[in-house]
Protein backbone atom coordinates (compact mmCIF):
# COMPACT_ATOMS: atom_id res chain seq x y z
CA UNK A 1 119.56 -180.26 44.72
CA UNK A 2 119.53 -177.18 42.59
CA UNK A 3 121.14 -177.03 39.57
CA UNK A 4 124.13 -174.11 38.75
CA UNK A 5 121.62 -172.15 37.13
CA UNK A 6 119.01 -172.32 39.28
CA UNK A 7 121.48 -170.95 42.08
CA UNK A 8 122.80 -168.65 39.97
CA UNK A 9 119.13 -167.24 39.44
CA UNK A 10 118.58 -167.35 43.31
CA UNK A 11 122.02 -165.62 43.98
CA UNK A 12 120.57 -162.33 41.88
CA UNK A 13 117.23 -162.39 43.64
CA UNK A 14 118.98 -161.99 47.14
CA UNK A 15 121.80 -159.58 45.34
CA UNK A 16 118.99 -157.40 44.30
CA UNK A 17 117.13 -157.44 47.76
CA UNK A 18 120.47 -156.45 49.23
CA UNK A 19 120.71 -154.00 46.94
CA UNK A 20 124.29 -155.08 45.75
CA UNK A 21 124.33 -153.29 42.63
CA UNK A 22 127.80 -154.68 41.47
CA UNK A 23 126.82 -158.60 42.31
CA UNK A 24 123.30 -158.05 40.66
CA UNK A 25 125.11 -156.15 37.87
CA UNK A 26 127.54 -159.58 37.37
CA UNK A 27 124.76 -162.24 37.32
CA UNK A 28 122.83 -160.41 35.79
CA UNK A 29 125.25 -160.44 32.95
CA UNK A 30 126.16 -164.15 33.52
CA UNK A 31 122.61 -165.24 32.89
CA UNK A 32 122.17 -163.42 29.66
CA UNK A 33 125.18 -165.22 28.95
CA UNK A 34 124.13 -168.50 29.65
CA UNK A 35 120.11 -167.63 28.24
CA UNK A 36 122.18 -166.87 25.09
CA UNK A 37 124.35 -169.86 24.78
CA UNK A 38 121.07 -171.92 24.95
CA UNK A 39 119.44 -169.81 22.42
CA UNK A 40 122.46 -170.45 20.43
CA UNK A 41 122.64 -174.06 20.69
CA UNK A 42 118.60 -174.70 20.73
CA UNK A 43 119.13 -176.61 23.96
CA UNK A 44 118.18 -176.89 27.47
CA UNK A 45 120.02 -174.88 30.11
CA UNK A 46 122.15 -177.77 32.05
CA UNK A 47 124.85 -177.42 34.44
CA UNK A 48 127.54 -178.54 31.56
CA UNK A 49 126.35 -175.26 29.42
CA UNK A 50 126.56 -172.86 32.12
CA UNK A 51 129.81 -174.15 33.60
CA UNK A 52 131.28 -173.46 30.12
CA UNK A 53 129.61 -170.29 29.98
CA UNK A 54 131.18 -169.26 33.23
CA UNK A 55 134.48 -170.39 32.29
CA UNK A 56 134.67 -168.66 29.14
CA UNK A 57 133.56 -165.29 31.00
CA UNK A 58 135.85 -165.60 33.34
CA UNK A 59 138.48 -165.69 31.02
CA UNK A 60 137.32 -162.78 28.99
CA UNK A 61 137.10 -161.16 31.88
CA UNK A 62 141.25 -162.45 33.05
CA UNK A 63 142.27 -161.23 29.81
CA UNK A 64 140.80 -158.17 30.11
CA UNK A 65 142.12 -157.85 33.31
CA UNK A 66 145.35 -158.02 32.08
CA UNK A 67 145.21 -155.62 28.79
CA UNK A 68 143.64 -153.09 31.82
CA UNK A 69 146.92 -153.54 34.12
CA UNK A 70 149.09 -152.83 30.75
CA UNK A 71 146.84 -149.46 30.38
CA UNK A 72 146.90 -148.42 33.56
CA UNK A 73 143.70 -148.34 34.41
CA UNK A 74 143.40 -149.90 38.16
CA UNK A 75 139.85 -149.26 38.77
CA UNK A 76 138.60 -151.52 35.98
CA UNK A 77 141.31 -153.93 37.40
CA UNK A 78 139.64 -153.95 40.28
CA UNK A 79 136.09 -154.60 38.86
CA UNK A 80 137.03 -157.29 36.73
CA UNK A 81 138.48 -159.29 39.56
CA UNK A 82 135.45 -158.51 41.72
CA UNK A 83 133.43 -159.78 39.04
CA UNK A 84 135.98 -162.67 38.40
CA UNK A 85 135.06 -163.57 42.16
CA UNK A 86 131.37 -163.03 41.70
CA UNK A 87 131.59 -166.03 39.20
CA UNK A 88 134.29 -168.49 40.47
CA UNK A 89 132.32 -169.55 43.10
CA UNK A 90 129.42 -170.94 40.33
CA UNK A 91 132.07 -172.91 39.03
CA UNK A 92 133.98 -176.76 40.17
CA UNK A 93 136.69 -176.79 41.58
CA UNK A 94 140.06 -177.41 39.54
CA UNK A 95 142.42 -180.14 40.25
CA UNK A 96 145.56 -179.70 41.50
CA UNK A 97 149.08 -179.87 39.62
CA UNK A 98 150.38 -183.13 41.05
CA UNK A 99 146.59 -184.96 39.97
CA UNK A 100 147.21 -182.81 36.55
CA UNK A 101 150.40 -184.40 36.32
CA UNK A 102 149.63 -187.71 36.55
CA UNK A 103 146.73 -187.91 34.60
CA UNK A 104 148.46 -186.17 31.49
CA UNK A 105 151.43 -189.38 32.41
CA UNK A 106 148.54 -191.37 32.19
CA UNK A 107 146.58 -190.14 29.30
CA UNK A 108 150.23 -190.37 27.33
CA UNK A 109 150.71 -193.76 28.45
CA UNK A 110 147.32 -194.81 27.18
CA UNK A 111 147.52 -193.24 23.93
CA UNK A 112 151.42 -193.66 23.53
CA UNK A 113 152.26 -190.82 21.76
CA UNK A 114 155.84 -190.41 21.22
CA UNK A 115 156.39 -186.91 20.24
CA UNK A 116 154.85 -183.27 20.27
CA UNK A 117 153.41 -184.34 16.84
CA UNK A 118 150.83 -186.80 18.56
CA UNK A 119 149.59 -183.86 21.49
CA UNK A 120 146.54 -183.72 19.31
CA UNK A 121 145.68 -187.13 19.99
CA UNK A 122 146.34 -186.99 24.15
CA UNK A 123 144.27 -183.16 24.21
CA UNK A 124 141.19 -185.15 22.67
CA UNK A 125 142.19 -188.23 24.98
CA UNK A 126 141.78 -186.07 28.00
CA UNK A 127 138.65 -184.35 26.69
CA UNK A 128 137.20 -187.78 27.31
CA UNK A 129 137.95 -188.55 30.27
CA UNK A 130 135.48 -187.56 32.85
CA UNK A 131 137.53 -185.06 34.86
CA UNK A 132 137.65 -183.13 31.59
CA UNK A 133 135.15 -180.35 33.23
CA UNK A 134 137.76 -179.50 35.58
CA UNK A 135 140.89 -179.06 33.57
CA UNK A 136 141.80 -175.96 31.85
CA UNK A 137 143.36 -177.09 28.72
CA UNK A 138 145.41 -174.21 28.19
CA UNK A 139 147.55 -175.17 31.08
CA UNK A 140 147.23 -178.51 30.29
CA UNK A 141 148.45 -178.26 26.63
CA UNK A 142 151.42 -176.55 28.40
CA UNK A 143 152.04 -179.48 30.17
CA UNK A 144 151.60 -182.00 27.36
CA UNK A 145 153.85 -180.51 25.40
CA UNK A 146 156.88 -180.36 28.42
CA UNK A 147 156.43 -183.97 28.66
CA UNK A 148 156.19 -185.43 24.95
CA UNK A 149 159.72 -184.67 23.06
């Protein structure tokens, strides 16, 4: 099976035979991205890497998204979430509130922190676990902090 990189490579080959200027455009960009991040590190390109590297492009790209809708400017609104689309599919599945929910019960039980003043000590509990690569902690500090008093 090929690895999210290796698709990702394959996806641009067919975008640029289709001549799909905005898709080639977008992975284009993603694989610098990821090329970079393994410069950066001085390791191997692995699916762990270039899921991060995904995720954090996507949500430069959200935010961005955002700060354009507060300008005005619908067109880049528009390309951003193209591009946001372009990406998401490269990237796991999340999981959904109620399986959130329960493992941050879980994770709170384990640990048994008592107040907000422990949350440090469930984030890096959950950043353990293995379903860590699917949760997006900003939500999921959210959460934490609802259910700790």
């Amino acid at each position: 099976m090929a690895t999210i990189y290796e698709t990702l490579r394959a996806d641009i080959i067919t975008a640029m035979k289709a001549r799909d200027q905005v898709a080639t455009t977008a992975l284009r960009t993603a694989d610098a991205m990821v090329k970079r991040t393994a410069m950066d590190a001085n390791k191997e390109i692995d699916d762990a890497m270039t899921i991060a590297t995904l995720r954090k492009a996507v949500k430069n790209l959200a935010d961005a998204c955002a700060e354009f809708e507060k300008g005005g400017r619908a067109d880049l609104v528009a390309a951003n979430k193209t591009e946001i689309g372009l990406l998401e599919k490269y990237l796991p599945k999340g999981l959904d509130a109620a399986k959130v929910e329960a493992l941050v019960i879980e994770v709170i039980a384990a640990t048994g922190a008592q107040s907000k003043k422990e949350m440090g000590k469930v984030i890096a509990a959950l950043k353990q676990r293995p379903e860590a690569g699917l949760l997006d902690f900003g939500a999921v500090s959210k959460l934490v902090q609802a259910k700790l008093p």
